[in-house]
Protein backbone atom coordinates (compact mmCIF):
# COMPACT_ATOMS: atom_id res chain seq x y z
CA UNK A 1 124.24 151.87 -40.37
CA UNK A 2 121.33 154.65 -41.71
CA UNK A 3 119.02 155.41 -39.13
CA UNK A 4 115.71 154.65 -38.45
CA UNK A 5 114.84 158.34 -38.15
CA UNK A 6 117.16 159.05 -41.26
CA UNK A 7 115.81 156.46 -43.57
CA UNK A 8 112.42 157.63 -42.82
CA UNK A 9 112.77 161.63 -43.50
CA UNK A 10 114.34 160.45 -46.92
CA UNK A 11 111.57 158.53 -47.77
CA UNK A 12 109.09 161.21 -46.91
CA UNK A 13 111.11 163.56 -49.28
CA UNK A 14 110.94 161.19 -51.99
CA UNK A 15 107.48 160.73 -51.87
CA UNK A 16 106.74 164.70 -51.40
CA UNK A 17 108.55 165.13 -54.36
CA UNK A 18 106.71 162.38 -56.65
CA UNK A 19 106.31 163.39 -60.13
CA UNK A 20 103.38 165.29 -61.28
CA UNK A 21 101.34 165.17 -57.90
CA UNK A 22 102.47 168.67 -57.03
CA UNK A 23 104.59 169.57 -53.74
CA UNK A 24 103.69 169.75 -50.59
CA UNK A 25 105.63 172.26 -48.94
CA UNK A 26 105.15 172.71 -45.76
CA UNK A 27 105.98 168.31 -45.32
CA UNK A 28 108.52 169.14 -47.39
CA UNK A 29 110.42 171.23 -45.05
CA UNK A 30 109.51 169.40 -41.81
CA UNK A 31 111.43 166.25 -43.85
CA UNK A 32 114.07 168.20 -44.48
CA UNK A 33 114.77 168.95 -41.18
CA UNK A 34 114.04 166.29 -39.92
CA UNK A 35 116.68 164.74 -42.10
CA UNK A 36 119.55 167.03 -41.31
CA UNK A 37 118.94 166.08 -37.57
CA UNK A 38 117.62 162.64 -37.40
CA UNK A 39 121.55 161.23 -37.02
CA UNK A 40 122.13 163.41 -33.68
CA UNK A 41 118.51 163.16 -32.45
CA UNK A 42 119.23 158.78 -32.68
CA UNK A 43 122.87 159.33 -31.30
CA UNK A 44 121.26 161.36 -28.40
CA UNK A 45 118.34 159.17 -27.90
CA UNK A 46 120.45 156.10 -27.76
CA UNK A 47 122.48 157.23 -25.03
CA UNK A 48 119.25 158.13 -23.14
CA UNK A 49 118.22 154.97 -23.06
CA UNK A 50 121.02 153.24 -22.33
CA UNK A 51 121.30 155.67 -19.13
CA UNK A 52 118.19 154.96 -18.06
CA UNK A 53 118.92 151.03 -18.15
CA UNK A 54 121.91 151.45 -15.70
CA UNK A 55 120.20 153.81 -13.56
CA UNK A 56 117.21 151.40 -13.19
CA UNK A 57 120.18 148.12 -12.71
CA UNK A 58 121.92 150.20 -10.12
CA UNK A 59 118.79 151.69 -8.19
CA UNK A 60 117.57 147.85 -8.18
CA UNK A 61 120.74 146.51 -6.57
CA UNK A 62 120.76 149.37 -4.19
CA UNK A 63 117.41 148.59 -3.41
CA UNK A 64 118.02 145.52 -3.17
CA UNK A 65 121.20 145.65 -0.52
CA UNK A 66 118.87 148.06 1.46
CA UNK A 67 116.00 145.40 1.66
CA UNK A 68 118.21 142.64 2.95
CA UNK A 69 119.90 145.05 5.64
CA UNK A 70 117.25 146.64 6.82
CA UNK A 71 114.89 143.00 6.84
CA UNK A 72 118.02 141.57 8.74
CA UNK A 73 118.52 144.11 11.21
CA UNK A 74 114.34 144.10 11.83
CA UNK A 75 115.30 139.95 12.67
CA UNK A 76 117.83 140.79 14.99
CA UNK A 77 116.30 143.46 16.82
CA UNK A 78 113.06 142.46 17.45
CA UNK A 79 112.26 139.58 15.31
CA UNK A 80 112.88 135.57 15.32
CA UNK A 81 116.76 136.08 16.18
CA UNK A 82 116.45 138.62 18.74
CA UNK A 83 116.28 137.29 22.70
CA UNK A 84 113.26 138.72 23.53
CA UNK A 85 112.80 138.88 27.34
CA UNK A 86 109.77 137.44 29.31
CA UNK A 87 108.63 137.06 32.86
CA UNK A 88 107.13 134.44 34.93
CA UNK A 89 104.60 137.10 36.50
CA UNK A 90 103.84 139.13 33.70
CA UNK A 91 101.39 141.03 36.12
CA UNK A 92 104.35 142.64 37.54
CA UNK A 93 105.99 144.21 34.49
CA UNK A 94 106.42 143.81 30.46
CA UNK A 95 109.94 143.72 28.85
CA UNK A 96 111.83 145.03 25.91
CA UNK A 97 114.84 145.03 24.54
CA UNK A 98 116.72 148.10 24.70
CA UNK A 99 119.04 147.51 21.62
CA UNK A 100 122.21 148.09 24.09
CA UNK A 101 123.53 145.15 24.31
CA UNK A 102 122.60 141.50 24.16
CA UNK A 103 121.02 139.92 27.25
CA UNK A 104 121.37 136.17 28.42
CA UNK A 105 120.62 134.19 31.57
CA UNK A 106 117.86 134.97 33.81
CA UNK A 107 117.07 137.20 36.41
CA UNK A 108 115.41 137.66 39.45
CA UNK A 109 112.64 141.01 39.88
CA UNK A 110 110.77 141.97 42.74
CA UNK A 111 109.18 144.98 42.88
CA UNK A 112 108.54 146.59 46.28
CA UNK A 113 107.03 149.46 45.55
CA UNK A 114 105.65 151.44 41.99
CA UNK A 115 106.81 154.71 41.40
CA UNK A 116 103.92 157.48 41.54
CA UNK A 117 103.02 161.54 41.47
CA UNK A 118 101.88 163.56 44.54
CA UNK A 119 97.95 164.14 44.10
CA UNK A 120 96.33 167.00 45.91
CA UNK A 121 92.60 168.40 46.48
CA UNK A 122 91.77 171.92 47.56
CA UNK A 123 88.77 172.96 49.97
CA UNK A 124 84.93 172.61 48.68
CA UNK A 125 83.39 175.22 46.22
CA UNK A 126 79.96 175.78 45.41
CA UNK A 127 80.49 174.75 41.61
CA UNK A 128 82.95 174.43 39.31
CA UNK A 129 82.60 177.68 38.19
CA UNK A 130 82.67 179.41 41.41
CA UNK A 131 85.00 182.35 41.01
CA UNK A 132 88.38 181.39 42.80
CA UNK A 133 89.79 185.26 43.13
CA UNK A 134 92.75 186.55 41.16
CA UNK A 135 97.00 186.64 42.05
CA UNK A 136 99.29 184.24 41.17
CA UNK A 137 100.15 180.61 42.09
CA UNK A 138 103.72 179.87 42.61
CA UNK A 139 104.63 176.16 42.09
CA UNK A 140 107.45 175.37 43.73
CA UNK A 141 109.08 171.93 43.42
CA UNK A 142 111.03 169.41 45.83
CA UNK A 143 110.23 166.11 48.71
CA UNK A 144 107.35 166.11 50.76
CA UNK A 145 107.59 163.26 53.15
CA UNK A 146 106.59 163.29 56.54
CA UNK A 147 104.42 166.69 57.31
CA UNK A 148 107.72 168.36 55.27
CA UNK A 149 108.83 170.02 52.59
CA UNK A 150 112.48 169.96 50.97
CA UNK A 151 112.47 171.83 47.82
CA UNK A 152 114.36 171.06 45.50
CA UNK A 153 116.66 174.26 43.91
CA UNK A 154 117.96 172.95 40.70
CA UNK A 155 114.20 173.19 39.69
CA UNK A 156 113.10 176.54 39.15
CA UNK A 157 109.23 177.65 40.45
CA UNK A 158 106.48 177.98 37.78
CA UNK A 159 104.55 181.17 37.94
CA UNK A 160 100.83 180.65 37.33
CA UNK A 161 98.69 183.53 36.66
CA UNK A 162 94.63 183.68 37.92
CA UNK A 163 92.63 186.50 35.92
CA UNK A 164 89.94 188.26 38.17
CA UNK A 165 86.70 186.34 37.72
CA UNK A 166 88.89 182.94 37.07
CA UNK A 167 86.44 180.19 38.14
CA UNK A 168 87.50 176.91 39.77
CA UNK A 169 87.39 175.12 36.04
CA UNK A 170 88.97 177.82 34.67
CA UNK A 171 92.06 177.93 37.29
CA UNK A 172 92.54 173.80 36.51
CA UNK A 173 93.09 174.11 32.78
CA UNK A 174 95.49 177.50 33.52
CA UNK A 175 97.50 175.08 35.77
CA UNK A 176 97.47 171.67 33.10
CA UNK A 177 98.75 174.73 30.45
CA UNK A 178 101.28 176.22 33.03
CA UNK A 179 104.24 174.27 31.46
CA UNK A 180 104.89 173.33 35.23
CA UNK A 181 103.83 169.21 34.62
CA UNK A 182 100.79 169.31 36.69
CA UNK A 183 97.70 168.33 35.45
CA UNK A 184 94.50 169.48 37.32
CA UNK A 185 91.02 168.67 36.78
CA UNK A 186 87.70 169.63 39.16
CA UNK A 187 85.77 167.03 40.49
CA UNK A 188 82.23 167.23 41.58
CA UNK A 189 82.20 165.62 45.03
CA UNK A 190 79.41 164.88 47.51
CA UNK A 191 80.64 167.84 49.48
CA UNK A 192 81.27 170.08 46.31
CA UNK A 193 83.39 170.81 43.48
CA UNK A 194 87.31 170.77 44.35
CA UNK A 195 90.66 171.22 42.51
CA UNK A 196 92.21 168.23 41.70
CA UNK A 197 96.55 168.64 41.02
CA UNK A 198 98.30 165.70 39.91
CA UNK A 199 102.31 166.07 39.67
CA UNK A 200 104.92 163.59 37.54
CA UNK A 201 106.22 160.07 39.13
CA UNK A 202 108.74 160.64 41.35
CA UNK A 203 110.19 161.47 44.80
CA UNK A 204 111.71 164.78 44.02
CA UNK A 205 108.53 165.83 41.66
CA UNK A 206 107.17 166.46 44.92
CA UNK A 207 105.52 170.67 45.02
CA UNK A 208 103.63 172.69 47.24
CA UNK A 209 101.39 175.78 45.81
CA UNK A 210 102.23 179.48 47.37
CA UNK A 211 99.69 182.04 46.20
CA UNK A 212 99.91 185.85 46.21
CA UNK A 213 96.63 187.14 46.10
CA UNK A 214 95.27 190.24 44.57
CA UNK A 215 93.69 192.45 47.27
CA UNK A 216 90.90 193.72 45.02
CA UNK A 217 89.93 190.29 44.13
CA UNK A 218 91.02 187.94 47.16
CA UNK A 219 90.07 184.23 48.06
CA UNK A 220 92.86 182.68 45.74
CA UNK A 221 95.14 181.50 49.21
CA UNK A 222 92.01 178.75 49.75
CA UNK A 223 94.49 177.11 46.95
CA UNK A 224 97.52 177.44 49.27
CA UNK A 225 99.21 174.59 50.24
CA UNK A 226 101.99 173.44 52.77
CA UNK A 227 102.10 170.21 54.18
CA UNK A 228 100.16 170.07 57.45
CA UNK A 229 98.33 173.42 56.39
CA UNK A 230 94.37 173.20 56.49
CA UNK A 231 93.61 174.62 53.03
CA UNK A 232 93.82 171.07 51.37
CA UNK A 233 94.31 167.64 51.16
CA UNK A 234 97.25 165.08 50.31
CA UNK A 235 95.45 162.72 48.51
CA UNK A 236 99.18 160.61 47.94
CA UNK A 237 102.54 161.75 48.42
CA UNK A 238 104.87 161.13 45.32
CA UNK A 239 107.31 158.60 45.77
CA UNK A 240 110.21 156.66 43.36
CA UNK A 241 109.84 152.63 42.37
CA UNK A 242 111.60 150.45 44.38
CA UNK A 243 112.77 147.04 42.87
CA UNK A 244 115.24 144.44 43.70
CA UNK A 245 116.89 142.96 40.64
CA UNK A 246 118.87 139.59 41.64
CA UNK A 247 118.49 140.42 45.25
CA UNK A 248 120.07 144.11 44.98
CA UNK A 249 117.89 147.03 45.85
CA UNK A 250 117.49 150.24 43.51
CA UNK A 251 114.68 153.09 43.08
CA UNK A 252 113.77 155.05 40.33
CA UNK A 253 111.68 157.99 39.72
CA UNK A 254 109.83 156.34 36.88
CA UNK A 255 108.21 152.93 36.19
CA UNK A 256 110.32 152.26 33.20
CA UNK A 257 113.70 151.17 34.08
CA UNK A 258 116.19 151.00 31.08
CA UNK A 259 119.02 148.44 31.34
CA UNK A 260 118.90 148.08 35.08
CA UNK A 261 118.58 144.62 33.17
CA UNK A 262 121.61 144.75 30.80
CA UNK A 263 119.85 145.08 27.04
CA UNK A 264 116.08 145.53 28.46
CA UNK A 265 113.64 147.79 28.93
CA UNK A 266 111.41 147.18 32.02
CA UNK A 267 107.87 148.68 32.31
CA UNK A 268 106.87 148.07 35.87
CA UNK A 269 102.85 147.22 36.15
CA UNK A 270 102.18 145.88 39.96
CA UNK A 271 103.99 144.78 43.04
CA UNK A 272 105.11 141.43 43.56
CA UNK A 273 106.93 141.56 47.39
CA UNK A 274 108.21 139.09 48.73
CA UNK A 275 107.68 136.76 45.10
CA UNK A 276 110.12 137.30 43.42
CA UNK A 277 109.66 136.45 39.50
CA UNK A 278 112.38 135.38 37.12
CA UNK A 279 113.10 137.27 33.79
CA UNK A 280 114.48 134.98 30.75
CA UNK A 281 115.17 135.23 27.29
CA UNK A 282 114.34 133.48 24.24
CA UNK A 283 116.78 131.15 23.00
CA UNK A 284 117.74 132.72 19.42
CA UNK A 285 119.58 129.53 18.04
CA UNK A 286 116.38 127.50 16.35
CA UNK A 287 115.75 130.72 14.69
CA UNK A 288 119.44 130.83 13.15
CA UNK A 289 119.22 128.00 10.91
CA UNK A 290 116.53 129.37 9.11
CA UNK A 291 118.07 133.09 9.06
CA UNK A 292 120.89 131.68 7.30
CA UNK A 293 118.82 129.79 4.30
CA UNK A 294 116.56 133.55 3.88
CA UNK A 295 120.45 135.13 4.04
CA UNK A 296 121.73 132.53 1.02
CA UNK A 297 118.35 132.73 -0.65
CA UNK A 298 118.83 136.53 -0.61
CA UNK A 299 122.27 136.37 -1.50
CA UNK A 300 121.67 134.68 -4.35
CA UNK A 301 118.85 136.91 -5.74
CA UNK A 302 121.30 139.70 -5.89
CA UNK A 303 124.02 138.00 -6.65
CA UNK A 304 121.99 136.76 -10.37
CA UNK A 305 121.17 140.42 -10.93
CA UNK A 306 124.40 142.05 -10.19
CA UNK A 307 126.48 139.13 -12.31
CA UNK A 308 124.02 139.55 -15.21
CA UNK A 309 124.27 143.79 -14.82
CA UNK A 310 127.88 143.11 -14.78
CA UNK A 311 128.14 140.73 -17.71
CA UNK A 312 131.08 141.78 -19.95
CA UNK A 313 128.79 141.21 -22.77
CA UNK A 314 126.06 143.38 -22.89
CA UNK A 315 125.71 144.22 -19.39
CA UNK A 316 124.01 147.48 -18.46
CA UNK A 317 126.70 148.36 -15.85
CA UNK A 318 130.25 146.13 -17.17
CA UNK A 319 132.02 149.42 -16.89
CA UNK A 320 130.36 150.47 -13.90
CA UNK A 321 133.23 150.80 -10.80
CA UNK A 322 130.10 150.55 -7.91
CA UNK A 323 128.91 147.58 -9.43
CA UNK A 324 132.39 145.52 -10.12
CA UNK A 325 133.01 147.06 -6.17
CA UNK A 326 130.17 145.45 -4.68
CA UNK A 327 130.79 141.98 -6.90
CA UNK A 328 134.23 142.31 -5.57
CA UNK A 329 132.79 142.32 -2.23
CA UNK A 330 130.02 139.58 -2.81
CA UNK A 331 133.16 137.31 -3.81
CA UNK A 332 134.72 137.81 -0.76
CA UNK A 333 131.67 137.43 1.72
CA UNK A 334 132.02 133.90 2.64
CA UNK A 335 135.53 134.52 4.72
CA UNK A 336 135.16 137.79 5.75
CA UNK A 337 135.55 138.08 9.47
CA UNK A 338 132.40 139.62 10.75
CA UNK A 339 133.58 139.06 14.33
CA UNK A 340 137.04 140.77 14.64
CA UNK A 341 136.61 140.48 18.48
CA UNK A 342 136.06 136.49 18.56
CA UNK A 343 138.67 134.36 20.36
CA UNK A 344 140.54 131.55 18.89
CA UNK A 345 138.11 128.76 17.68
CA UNK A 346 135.24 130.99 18.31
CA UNK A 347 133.15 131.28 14.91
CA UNK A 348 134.32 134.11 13.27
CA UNK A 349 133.45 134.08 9.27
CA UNK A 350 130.59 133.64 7.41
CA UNK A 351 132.19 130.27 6.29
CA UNK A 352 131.69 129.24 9.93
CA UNK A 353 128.10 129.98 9.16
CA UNK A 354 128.06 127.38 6.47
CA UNK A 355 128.30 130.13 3.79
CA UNK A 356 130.17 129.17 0.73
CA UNK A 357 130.54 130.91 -2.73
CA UNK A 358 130.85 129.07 -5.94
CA UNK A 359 132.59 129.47 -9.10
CA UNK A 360 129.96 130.94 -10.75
CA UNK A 361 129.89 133.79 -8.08
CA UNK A 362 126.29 132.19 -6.87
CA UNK A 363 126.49 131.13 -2.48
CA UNK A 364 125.36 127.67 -1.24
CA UNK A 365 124.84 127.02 2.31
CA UNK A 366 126.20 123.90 4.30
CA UNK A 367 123.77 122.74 6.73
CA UNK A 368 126.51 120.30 8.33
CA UNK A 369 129.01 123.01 8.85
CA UNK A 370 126.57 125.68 10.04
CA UNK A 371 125.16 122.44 12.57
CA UNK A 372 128.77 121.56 13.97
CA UNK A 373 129.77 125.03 14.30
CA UNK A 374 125.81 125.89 16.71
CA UNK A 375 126.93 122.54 18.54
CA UNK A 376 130.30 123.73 19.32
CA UNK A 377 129.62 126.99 20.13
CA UNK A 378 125.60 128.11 20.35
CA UNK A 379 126.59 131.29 22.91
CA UNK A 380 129.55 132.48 20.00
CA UNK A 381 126.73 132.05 17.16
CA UNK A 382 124.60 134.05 18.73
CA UNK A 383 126.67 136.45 19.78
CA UNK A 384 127.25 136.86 15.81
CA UNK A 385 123.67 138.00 15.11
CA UNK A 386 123.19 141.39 17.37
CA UNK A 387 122.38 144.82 16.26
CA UNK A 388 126.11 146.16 17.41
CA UNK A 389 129.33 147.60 15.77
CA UNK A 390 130.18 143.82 14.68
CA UNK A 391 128.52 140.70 13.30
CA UNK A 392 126.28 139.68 10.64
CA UNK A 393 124.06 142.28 10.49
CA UNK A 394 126.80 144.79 11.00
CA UNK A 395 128.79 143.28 8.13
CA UNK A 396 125.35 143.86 5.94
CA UNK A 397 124.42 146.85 7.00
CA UNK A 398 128.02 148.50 6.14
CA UNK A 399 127.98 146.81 2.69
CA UNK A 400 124.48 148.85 2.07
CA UNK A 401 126.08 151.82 3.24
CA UNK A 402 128.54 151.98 1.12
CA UNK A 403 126.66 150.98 -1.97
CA UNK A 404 124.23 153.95 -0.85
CA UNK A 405 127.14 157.04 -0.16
CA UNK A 406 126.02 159.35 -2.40
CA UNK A 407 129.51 161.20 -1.55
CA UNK A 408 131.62 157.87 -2.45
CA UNK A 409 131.88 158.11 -6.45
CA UNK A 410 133.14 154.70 -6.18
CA UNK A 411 129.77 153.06 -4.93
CA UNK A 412 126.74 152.58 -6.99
CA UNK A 413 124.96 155.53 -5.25
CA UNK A 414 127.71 157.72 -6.96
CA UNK A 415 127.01 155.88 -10.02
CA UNK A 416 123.41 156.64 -10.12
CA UNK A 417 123.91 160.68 -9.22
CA UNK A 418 126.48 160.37 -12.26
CA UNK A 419 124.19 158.97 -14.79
CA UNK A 420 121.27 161.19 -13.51
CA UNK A 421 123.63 164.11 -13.82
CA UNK A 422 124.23 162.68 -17.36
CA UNK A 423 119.81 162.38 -17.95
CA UNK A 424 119.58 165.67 -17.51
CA UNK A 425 123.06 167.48 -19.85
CA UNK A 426 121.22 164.67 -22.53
CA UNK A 427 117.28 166.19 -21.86
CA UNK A 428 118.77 169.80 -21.98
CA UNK A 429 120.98 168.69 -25.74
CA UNK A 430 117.87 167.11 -26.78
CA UNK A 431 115.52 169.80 -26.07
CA UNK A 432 118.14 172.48 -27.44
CA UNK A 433 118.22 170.35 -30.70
CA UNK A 434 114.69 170.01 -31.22
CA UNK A 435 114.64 173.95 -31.10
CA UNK A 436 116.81 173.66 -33.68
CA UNK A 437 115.11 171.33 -35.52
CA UNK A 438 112.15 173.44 -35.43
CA UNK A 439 114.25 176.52 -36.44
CA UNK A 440 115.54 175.15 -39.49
CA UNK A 441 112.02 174.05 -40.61
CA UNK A 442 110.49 177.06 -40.38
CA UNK A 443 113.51 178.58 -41.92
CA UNK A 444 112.85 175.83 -44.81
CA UNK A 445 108.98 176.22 -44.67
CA UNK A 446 109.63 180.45 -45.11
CA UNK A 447 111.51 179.80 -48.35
CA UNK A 448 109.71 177.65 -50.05
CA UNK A 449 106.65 179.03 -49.98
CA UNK A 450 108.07 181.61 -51.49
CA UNK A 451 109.22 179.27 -54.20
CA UNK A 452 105.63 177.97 -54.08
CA UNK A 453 104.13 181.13 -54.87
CA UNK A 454 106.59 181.89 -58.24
CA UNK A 455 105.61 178.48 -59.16
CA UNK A 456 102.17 178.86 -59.24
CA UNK A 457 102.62 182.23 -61.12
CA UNK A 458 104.34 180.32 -63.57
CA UNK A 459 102.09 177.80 -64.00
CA UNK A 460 99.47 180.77 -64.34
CA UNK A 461 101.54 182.29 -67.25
CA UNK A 462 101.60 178.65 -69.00
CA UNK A 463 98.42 178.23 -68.55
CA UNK A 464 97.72 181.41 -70.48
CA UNK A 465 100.07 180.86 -73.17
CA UNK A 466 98.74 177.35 -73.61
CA UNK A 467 94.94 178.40 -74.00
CA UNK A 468 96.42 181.48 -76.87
CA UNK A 469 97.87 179.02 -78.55
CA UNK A 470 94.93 176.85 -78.81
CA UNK A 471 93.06 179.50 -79.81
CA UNK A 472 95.72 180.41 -82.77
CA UNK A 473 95.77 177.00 -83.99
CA UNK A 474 91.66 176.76 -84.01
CA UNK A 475 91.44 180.06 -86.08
CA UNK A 476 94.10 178.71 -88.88
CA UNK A 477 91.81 175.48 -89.00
């Protein structure tokens, strides 16, 4: 077959070359070479193109298989099939699931008492920008219960430093920057400005100050404090959170209590002693039903674009190993066994789902199976739609992983850093050959002007020897 770029230098030649209009020279050239390259040029550009249709089929399915994972796996983990925990008192606390496993049942929570920091206020000053004296502040760290002190030695004291002429504002924002987790603020009471030290939740994040004053600048020990001394006052001691879960007592430095719930996330808000409330969980099965038609509908979408990419006959990636992988896969989805773990007669396939494929590689759902299978076993379903190592969105999530290894050169991923490897040897040929291109016209263009300029001299010379023989023949008439 002659080119399109081929058939239209030769044309341009033709014309360039009509008779008696003169030649164009310069067009003449560019034809040229744009006729001894216009075969390569449409070989190169051809296989350009049909790169960048399989890399846009491949990055589509990819995209795709990422879309459905990652929309599934938003479902399960905090969405319509997740069991999101609630409580009758929501006063007392909010809950969360902590993505470690998958709570069920109910529970009982009382909380006794909320964990908090140990506050402290120094003596009165004048203002807040009294001058406090210079020396250093020692933090140390530990329990103070009961006009005592135990410090605590695994956590090392914070050194703060007071500049002479520090004033009392001054010495609060050194301490909040100390790095020691204290904040400290002044506030401006009826009796005067005072220092205001608030430490972290907790028992142990109990501290008392030691100061080392400098003698040249002293009054920095009115900022001392041991419990019992006079310098300041215990505004609150720090202390843990104390909760009962199910009857059982526990503490905890903070107010959020991970899994002390199994799969939840507690964030403790009030006391509620002596009322106990109840923690439950939403009942994921309605939700399932539903999740499975989205899952088929979604199915289905990629399965149309990935059979017609795959076609034999013209598709953009027939030859491409990712691609016939993943159909492979697709093919097989209905009976894999997403739940290796299940017991005998516990749902363990996507069949038990009510997924089926069909023969032309397109899924269906069966409400009737997927109905019999939730009445026989609702606690196995749901097991089968969690955010661990196994199950549905496990199953997904792999698939889209392995389409997307960039190191695998058998998934689609490789495919795509092939053919963009590919792109870029076919830019680099191209570019090289239009350089060439553009070489051999001006190689072209260099010679014939040349020509261009001994044919005008000729037709100069005619010209003469036309006009002397017209002149001859008028003086013999």
């Amino acid at each position: 077959m002659t080119s399109t770029s081929a058939t239209s230098a030769t044309g341009s030649i033709i014309s360039a070359l009509g008779a008696g209009s003169g030649i164009d020279m310069a067009k003449l050239a560019s034809d040229l070479a744009a006729a001894q390259y216009a075969t390569r040029i449409d070989r190169l550009t051809a296989k350009s193109e049909k790169l960048e249709a399989q890399i846009s089929a491949a990055s589509e399915i990819r995209s795709m298989m990422l879309s459905l994972a990652t929309s599934l796996g938003d479902r399960v983990r905090v969405g319509d099939l997740s069991a999101q925990p609630s409580l009758d008192n929501a006063a007392v606390a909010s809950a969360a699931l902590s993505g470690t496993s998958r709570p069920s049942g109910t529970f009982s929570l009382e909380v006794e008492q909320l964990a908090r920091g140990q506050m402290l206020a120094s003596g009165s000053f004048a203002t807040r920008d009294a001058a406090v004296g210079a020396g250093t502040i020692t933090v140390r760290f530990g329990t103070v219960a009961t006009g005592s002190f135990a410090e605590d030695m695994s956590k090392p004291g914070v050194d703060i430093a007071i500049a002479p002429g520090a004033t009392l504002e001054e010495t609060a924002q050194a301490i909040t920057a100390s790095g020691a987790g204290l904040t400290a603020y002044v506030s401006d009471t009826v009796d005067g400005a005072r220092l205001v030290i608030k430490g972290a939740d907790g028992a142990a994040s109990g501290f008392v100050l030691d100061v080392a004053e400098d003698p040249a600048d002293a009054g920095l020990s009115a900022l001392a404090w041991q419990p019992g001394s006079a310098t300041g006052t215990l505004l609150q001691e720090a202390q843990d959170a104390r909760v009962k879960i199910d009857g059982l007592s526990r503490t905890s430095p903070s107010n959020t209590l991970t899994d002390a719930i199994p799969g939840v996330v507690l964030k403790l808000s009030d006391t509620n002693a002596g009322a106990p409330t109840t923690v439950r969980f939403a009942d994921a099965g309605g939700a399932i039903t539903g999740a499975m038609q989205d899952l088929t509908a979604a199915l289905n979408e990629i399965a149309g674009v990935l059979n017609e990419a795959t076609n034999p006959l013209g598709g953009d990636l027939s030859r491409d190993s990712g691609a016939r992988a993943l159909r492979q896969a697709f093919s097989a989805l209905a009976g894999r066994v997403v739940m290796p773990g299940a017991a005998d007669g516990e749902p363990r396939t996507l069949s038990d789902l009510g997924l089926k494929i069909t023969r032309f590689g397109t899924f269906e759902l069966d409400p009737e199976r997927l109905a019999e299978t939730l009445k026989r076993d609702p606690d196995g379903v749901a097991a089968m739609f969690t955010n661990g190592v196994t199950g549905v969105y496990a199953t997904f999530d792999s698939l889209s992983r392995s389409v997307s290894a960039v190191g695998r050169p058998g998934s689609l991923a490789g495919s795509l850093s092939r053919y963009n490897a590919e792109l870029a040897r076919l830019g680099e040929d191209q570019a090289e050959l239009a350089e060439d291109q553009e070489e051999t016209r001006a190689r072209l263009a260099s010679r014939f002007a040349v020509s261009d300029s001994r044919i005008v001299g000729y037709q100069s010379t005619l010209g003469f020897l036309e006009n002397q023989i017209a002149a001859w023949n008028a003086d013999k008439g």
